[in-house]
N, C-alpha and C. Protein backbone atom coordinates (compact mmCIF):
# COMPACT_ATOMS: atom_id res chain seq x y z
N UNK A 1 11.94 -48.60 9.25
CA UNK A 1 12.65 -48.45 8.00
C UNK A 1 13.86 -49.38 7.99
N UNK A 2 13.85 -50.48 7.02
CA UNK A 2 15.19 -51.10 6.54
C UNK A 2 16.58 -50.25 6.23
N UNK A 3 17.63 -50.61 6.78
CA UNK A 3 18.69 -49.95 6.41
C UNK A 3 20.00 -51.16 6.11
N UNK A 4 20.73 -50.64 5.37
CA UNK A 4 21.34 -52.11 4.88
C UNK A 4 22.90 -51.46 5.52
N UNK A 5 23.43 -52.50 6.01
CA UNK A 5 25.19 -51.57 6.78
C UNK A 5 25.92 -52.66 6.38
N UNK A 6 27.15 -52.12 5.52
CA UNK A 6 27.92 -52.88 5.38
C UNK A 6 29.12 -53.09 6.60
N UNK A 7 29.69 -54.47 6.42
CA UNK A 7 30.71 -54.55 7.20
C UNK A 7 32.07 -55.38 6.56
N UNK A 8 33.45 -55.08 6.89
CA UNK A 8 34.21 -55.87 6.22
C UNK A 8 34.63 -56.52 7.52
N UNK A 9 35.45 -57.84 7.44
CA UNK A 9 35.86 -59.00 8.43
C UNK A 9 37.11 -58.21 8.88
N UNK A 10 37.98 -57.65 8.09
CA UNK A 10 39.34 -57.34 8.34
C UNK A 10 39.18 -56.25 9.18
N UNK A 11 37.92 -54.96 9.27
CA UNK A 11 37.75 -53.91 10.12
C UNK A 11 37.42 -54.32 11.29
N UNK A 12 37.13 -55.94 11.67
CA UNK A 12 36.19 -55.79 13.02
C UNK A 12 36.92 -56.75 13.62
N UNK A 13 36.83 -56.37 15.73
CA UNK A 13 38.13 -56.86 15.92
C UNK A 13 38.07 -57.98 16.17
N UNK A 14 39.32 -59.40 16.05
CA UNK A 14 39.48 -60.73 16.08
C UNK A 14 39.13 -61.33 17.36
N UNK A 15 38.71 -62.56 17.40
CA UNK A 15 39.19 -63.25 18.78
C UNK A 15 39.76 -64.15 19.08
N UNK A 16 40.73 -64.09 19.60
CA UNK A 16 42.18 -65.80 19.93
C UNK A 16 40.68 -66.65 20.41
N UNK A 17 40.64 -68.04 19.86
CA UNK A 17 40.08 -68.78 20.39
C UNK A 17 40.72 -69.45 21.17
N UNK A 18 42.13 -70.15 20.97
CA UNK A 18 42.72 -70.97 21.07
C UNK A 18 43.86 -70.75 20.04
N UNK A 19 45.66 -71.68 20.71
CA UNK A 19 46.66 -71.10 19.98
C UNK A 19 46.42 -71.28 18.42
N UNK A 20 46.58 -70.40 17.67
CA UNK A 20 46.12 -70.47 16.56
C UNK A 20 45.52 -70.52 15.96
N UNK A 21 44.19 -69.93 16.38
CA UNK A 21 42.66 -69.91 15.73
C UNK A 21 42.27 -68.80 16.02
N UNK A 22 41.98 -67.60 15.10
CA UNK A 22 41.41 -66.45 15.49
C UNK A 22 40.20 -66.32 15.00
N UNK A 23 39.21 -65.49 15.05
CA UNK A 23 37.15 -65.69 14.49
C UNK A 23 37.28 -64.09 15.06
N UNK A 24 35.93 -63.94 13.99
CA UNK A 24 34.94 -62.62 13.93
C UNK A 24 34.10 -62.94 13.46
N UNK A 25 32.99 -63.13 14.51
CA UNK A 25 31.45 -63.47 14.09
C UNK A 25 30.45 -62.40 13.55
N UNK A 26 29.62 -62.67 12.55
CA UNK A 26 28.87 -61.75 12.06
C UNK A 26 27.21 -62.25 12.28
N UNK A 27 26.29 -62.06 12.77
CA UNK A 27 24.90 -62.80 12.53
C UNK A 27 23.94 -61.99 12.14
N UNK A 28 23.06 -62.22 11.36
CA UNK A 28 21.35 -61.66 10.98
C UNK A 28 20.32 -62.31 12.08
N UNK A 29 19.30 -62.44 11.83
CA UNK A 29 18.45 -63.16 12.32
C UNK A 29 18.65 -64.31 12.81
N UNK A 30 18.78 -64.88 12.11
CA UNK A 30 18.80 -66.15 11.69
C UNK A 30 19.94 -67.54 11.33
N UNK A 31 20.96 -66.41 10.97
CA UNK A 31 22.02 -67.04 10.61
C UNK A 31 23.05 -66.55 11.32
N UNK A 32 24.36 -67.13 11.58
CA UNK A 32 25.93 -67.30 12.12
C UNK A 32 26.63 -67.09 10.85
N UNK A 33 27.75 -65.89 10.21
CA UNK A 33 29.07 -66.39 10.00
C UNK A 33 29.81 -66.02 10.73
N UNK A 34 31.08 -66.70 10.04
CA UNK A 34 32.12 -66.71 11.44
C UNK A 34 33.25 -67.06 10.06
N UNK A 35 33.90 -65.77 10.43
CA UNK A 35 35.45 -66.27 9.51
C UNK A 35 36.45 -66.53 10.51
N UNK A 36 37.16 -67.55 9.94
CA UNK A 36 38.22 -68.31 10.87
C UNK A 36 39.77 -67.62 10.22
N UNK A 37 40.55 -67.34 10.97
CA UNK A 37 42.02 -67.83 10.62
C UNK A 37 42.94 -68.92 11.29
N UNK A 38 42.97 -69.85 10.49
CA UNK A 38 44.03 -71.14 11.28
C UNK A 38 45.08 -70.76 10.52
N UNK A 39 45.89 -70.97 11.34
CA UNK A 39 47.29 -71.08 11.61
C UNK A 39 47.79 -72.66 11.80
N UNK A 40 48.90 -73.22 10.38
CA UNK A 40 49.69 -74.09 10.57
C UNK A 40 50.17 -74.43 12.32
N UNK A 41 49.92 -76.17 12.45
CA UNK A 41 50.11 -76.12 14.14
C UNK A 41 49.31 -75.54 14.99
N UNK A 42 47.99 -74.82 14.52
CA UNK A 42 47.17 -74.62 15.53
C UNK A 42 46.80 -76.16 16.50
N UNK A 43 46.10 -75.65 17.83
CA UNK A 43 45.59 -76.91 18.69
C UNK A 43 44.33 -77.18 17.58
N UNK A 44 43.92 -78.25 17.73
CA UNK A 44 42.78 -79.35 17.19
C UNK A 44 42.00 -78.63 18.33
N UNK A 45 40.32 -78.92 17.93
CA UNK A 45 39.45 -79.36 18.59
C UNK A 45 38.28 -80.19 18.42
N UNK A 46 38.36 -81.45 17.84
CA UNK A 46 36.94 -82.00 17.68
C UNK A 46 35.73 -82.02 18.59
N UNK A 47 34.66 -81.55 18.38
CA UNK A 47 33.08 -81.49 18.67
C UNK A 47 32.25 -81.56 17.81
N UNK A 48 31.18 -81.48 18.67
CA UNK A 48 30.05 -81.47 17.32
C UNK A 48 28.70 -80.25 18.41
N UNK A 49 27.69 -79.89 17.88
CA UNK A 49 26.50 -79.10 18.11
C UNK A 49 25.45 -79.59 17.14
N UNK A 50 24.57 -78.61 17.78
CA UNK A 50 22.92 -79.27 17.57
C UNK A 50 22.28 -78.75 16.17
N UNK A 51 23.17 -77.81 15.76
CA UNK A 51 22.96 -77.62 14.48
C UNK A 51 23.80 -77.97 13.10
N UNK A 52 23.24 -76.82 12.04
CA UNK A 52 23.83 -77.58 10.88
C UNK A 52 25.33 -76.60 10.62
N UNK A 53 26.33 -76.93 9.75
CA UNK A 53 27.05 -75.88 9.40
C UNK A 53 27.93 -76.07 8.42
N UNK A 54 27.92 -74.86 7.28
CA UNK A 54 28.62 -74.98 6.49
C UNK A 54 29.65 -74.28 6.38
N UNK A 55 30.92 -74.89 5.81
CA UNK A 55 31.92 -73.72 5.59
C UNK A 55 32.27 -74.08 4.02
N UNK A 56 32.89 -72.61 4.16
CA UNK A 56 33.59 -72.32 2.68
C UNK A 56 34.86 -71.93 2.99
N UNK A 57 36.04 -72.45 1.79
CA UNK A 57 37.44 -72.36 2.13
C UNK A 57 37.75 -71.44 1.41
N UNK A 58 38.29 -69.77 1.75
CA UNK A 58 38.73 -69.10 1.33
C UNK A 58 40.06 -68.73 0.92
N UNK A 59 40.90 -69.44 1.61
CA UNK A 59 42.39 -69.16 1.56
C UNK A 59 43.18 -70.75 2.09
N UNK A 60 43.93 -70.82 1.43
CA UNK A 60 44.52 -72.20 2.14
C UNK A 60 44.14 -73.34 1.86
N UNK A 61 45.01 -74.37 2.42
CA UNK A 61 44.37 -76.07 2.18
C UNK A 61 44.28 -76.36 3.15
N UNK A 62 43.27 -77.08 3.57
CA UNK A 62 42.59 -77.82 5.22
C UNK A 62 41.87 -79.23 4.68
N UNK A 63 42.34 -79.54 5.90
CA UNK A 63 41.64 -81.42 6.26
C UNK A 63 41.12 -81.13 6.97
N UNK A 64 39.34 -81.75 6.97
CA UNK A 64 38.32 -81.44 7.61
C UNK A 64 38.28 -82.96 8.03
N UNK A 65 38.01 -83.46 9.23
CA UNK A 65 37.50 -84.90 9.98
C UNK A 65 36.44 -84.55 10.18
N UNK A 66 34.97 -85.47 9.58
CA UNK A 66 33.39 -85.20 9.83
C UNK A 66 33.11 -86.50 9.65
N UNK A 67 33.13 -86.86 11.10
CA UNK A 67 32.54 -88.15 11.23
C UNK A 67 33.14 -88.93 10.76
N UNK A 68 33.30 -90.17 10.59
CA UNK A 68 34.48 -91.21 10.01
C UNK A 68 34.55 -90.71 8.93
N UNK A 69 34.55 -89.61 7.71
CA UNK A 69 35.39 -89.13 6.65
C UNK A 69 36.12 -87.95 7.12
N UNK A 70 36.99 -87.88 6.08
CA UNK A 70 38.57 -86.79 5.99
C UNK A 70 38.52 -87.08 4.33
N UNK A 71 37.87 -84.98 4.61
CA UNK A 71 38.34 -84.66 3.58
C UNK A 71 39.22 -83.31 3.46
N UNK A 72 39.76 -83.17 2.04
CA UNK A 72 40.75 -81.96 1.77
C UNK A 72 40.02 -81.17 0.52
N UNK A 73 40.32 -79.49 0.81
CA UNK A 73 40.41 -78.58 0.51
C UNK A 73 40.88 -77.59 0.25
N UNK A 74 40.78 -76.78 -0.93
CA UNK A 74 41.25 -75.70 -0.79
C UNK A 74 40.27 -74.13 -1.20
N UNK A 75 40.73 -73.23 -1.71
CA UNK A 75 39.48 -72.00 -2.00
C UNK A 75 38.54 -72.29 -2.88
N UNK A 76 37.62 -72.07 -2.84
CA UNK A 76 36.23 -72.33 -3.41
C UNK A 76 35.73 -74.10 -3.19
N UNK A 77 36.21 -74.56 -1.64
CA UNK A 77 35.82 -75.65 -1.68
C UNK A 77 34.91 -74.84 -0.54
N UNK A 78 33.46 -76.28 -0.53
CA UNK A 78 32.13 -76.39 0.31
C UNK A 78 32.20 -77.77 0.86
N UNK A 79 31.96 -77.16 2.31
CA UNK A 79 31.66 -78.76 3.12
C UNK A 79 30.11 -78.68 3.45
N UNK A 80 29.59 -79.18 3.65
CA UNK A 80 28.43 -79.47 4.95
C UNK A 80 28.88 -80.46 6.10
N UNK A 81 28.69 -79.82 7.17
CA UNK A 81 28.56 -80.19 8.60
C UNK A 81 27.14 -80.39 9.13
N UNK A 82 26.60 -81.89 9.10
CA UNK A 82 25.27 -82.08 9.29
C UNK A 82 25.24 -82.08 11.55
N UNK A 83 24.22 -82.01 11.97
CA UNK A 83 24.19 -81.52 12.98
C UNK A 83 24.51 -82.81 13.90
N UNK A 84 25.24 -82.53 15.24
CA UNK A 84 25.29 -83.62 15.77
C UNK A 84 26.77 -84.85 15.06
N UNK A 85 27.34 -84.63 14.39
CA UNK A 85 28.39 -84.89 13.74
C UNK A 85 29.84 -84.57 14.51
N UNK A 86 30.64 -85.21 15.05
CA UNK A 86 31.98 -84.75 15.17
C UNK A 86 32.54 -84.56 14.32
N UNK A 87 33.48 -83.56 14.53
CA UNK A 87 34.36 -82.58 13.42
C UNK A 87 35.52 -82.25 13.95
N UNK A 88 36.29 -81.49 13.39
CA UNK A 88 37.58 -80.73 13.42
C UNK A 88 38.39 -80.20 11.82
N UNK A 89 38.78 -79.20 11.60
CA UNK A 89 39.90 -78.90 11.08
C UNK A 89 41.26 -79.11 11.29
N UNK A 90 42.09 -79.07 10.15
CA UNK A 90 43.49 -78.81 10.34
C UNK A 90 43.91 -78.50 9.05
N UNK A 91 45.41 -77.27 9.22
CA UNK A 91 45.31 -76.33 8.13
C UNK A 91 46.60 -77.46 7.48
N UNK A 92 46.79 -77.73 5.98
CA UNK A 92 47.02 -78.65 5.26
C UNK A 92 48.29 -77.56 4.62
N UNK A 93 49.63 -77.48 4.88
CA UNK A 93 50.67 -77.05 4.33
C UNK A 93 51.34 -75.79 5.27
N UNK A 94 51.86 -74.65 5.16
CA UNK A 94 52.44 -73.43 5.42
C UNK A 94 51.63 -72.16 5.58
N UNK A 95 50.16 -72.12 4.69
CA UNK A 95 49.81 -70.93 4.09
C UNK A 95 48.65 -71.05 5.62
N UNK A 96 48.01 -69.96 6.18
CA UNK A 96 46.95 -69.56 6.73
C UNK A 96 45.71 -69.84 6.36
N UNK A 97 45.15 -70.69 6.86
CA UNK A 97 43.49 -70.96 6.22
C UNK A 97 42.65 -70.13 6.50
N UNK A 98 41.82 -69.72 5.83
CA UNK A 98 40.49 -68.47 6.08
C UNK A 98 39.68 -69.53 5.68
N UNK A 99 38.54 -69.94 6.42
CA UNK A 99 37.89 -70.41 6.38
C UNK A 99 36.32 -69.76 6.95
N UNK A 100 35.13 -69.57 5.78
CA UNK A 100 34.13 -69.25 6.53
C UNK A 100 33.11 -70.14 6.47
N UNK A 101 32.70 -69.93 8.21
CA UNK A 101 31.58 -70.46 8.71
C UNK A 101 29.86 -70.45 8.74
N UNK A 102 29.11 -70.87 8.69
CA UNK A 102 27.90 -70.21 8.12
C UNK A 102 27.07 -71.71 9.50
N UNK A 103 26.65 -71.10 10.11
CA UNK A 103 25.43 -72.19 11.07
C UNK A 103 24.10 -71.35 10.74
N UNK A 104 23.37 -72.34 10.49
CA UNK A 104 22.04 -72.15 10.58
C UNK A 104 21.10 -73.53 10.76
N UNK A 105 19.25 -73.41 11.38
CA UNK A 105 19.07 -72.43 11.74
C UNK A 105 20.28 -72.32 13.00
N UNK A 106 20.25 -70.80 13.38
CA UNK A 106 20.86 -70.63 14.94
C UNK A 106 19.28 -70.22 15.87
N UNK A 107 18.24 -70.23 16.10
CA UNK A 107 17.37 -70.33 16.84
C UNK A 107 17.72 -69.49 17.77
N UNK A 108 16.82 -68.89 18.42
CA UNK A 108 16.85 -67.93 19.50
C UNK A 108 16.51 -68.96 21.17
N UNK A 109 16.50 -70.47 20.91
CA UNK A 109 16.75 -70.90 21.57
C UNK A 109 17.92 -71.65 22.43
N UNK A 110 19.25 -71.67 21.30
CA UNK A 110 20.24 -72.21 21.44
C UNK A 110 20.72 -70.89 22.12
N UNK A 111 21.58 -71.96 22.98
CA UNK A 111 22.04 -71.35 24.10
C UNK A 111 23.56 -69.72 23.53
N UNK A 112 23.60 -70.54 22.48
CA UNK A 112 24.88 -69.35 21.78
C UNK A 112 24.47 -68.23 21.28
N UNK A 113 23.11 -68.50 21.08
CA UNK A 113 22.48 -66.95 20.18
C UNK A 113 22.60 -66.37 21.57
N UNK A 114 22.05 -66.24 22.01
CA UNK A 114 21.70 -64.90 23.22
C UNK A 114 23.14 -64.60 23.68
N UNK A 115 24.09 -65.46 23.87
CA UNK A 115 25.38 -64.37 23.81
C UNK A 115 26.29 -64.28 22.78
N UNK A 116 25.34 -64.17 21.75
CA UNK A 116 25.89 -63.23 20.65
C UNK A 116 25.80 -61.71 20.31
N UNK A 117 26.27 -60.82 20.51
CA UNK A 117 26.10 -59.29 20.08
C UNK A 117 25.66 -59.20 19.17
N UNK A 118 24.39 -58.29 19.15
CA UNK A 118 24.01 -57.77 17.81
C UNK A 118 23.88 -55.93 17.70
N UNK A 119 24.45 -55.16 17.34
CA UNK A 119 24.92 -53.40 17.32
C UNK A 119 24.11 -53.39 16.48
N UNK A 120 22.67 -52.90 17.05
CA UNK A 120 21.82 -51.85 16.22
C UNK A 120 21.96 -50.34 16.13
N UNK A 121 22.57 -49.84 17.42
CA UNK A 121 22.81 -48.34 16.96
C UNK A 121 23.46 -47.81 16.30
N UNK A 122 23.09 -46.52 15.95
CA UNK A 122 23.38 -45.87 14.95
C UNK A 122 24.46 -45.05 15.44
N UNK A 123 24.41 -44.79 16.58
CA UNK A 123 25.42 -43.83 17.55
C UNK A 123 26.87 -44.28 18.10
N UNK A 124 27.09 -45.89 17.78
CA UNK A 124 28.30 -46.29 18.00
C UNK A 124 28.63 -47.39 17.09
N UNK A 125 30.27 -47.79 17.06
CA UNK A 125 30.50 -48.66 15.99
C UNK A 125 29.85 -49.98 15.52
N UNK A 126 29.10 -50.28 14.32
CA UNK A 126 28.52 -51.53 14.25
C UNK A 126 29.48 -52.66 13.88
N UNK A 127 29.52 -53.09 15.10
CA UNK A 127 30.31 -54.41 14.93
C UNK A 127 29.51 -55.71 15.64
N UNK A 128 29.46 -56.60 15.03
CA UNK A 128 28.76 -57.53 14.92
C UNK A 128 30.24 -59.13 15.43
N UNK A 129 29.70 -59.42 16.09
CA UNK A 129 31.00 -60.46 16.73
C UNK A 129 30.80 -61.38 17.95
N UNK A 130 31.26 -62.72 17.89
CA UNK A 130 31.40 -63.22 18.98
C UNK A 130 32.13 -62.89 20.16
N UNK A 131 31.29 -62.71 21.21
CA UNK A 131 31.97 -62.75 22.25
C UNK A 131 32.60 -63.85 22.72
N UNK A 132 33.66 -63.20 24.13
CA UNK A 132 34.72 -64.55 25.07
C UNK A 132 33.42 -65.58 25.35
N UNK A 133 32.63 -65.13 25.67
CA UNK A 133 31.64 -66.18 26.39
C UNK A 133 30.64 -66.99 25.52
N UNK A 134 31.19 -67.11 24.49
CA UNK A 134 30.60 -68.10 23.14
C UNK A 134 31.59 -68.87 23.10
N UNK A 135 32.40 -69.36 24.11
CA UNK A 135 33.26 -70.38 23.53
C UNK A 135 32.50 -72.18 23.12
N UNK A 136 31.27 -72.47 23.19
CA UNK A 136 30.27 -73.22 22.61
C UNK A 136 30.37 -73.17 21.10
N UNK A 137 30.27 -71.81 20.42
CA UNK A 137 30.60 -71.74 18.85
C UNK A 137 31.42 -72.44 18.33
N UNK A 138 31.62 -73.47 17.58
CA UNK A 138 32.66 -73.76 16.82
C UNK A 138 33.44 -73.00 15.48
N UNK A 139 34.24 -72.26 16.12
CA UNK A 139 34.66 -70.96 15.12
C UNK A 139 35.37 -71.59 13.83
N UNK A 140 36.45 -72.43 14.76
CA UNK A 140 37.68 -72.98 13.87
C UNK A 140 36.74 -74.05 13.06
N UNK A 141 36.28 -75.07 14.12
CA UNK A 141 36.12 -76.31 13.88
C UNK A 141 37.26 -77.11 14.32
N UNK A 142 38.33 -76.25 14.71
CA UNK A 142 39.34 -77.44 14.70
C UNK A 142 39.49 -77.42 16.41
């Protein structure tokens, strides 16, 4: 039997990636999100991975570096992150960027799915989240 469970980002708990980058990963099957909070002056991190990924800018203005372009954003902006691409964020003024993440596919072969948590029971809290040992995920991007 299908059962549908809601979850909100703000109930489930954060993880410091790095100074100034906090994430709470959520996944289905198939798919990765991952809401970010950057913090003005967070550390950078450019990389890239084997998949694809999109984000959406919820809060804030950010400069995204993808591959020799830099671009800027703010809420209700859409990037695509094609796979294999270097990247990074950086949050663009004072205000906190919320930025969400969306990778897909995530494959049950990539090495990040399998240490990702997934809470099917019914008997304890469903929280859905990246663990310390996903530091491979690109949460921030930056």
């Amino acid at each position: 039997m299908t059962q549908a469970h809601l979850y909100n980002w703000n109930s489930l708990p954060r993880e410091t990636v790095r100074k100034g980058v906090e994430r709470v990963g959520f996944r289905g099957d198939d798919t990765i999100c991952v809401m970010n909070w950057l913090t003005p002056g967070m550390d950078t991190n450019p990389h890239q991975h084997d998949f694809e990924q999109l984000v959406v800018i919820v809060q804030g203005r950010v400069r995204f570096h993808v591959g020799d372009d830099v671009v800027e954003g703010g809420p209700g902006s859409m990037i695509r992150i094609p796979p294999h691409v270097m990247h990074y964020a950086e949050p663009v003024g004072d205000e906190v960027v919320l930025n969400l993440d969306i990778f897909s596919p995530c494959g049950r072969t990539t090495s990040i799915w399998s240490r990702i948590r997934r809470t099917n029971s019914h008997d304890r809290p469903a929280r859905h989240r990246i663990g310390n040992a996903c530091q491979k995920l690109p949460a921030a991007l930056a």
